[in-house]
Protein backbone atom coordinates (compact mmCIF):
# COMPACT_ATOMS: atom_id res chain seq x y z
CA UNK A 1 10.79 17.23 12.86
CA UNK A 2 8.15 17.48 15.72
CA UNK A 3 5.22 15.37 15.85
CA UNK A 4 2.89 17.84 15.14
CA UNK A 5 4.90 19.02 11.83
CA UNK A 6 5.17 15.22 10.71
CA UNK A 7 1.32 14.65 11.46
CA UNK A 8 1.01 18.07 9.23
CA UNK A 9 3.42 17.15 6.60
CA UNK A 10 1.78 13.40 6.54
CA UNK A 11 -1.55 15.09 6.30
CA UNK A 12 -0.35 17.27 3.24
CA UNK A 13 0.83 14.39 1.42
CA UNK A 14 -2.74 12.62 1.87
CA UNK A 15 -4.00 15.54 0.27
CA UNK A 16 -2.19 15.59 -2.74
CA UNK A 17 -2.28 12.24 -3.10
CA UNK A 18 -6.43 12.27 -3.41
CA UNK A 19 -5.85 15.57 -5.66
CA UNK A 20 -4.12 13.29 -8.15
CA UNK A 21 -7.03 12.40 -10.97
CA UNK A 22 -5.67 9.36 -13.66
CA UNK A 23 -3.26 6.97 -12.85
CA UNK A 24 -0.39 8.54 -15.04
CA UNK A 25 -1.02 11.17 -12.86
CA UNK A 26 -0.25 9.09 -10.13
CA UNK A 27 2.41 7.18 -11.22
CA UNK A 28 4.36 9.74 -12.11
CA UNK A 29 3.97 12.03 -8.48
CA UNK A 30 5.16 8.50 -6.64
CA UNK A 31 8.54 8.52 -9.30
CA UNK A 32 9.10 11.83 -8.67
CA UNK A 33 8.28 11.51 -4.61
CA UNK A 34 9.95 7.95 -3.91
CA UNK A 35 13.35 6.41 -4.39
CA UNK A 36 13.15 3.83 -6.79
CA UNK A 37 13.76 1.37 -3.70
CA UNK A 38 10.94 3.10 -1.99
CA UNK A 39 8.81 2.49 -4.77
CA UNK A 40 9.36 -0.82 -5.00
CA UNK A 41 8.54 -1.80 -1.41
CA UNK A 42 5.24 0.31 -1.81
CA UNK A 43 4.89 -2.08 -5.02
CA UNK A 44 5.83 -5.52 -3.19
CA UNK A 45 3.64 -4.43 0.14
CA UNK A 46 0.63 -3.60 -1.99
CA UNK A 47 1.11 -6.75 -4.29
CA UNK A 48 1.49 -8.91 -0.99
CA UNK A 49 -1.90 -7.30 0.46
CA UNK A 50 -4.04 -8.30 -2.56
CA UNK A 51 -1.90 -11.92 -2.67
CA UNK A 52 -3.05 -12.06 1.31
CA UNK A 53 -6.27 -10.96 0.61
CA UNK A 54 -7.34 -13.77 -1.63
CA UNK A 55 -6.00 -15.92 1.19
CA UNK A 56 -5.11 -18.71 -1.39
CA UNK A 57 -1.20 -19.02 -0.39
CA UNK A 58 0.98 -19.44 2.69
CA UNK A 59 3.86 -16.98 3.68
CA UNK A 60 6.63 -19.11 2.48
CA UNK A 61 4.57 -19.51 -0.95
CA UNK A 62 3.94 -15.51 -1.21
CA UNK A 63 8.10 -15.17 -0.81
CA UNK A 64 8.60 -17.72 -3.27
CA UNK A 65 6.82 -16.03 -5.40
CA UNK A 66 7.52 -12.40 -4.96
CA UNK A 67 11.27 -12.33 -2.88
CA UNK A 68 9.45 -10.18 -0.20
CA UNK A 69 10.52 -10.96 3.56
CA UNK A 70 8.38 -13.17 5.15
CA UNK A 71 8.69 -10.27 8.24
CA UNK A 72 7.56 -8.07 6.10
CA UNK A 73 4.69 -10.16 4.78
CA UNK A 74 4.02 -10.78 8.19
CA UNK A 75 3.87 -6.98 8.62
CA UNK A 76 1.27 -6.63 5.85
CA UNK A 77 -0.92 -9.22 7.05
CA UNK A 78 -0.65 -7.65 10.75
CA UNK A 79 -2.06 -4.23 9.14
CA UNK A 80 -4.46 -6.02 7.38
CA UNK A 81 -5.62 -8.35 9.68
CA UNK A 82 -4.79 -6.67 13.78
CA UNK A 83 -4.31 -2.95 13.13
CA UNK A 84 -7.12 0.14 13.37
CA UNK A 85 -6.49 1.92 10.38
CA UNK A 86 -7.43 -0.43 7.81
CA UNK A 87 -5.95 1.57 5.11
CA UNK A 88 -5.40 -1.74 3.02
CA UNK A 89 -9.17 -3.14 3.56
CA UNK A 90 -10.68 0.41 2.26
CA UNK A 91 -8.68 0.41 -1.05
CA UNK A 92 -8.82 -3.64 -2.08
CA UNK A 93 -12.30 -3.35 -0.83
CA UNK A 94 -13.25 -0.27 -3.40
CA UNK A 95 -10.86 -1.84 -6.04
CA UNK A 96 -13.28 -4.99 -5.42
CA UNK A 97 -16.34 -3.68 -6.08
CA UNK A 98 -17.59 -2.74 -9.51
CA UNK A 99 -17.73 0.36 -11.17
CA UNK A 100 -20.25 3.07 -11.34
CA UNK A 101 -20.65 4.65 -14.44
C-alpha cells in the first residue's frame, strides 16, 4: 500500500472511530477490527500510559505489575513524554477533567 493510501486508510479509521457514540459501541468495532493479541497490546499500552501518567511507579514496577516489556513501556513513555502528536496527553487529559452535563 502507498503512503498516500495508508495516510487515507489511517484517516478513515479516525473517522469511524469518532463516529462511534457509547462505549459498547466501541468495544465491540475494536473486537471486530483487532486480533485479540492486537487488542490486548492497545489494552496494556493504554493501561501503561495512565500508570505513567500518575508518575507514582518505576519501569521495572509497571512490568511487575502488568507483564508489559519494559521496551515497550519505554515506548509509551517516549510518546508521551518526547513525541509531537500527543495523542495520549489529549485523551488522559479529557478523561481527567470532569464532566459537563
Amino acid at each position: 500500500m502507498s503512503n498516500d493510501a495508508q495516510t487515507k486508510s489511517r484517516k478513515d479509521l479516525a473517522k469511524a472511530l469518532t463516529s462511534i457514540k457509547t462505549d459498547e459501541e466501541m468495544e465491540r468495532f475494536l473486537v471486530d477490527l483487532c486480533t485479540p493479541a492486537e487488542l490486548r497490546a492497545l489494552a496494556e499500552r493504554w493501561h501503561v500510559a495512565q500508570i505513567l501518567d500518575a508518575g507514582e511507579q518505576s519501569y521495572r514496577d509497571i512490568n511487575a505489575l502488568t507483564g508489559v516489556s519494559t521496551t515497550t513501556i519505554g515506548r509509551v513513555a517516549r510518546f508521551l513524554r518526547d513525541e509531537p502528536h500527543q495523542g495520549y496527553r489529549a485523551v488522559l487529559d479529557r478523561m481527567q477533567r470532569p464532566k459537563k452535563d
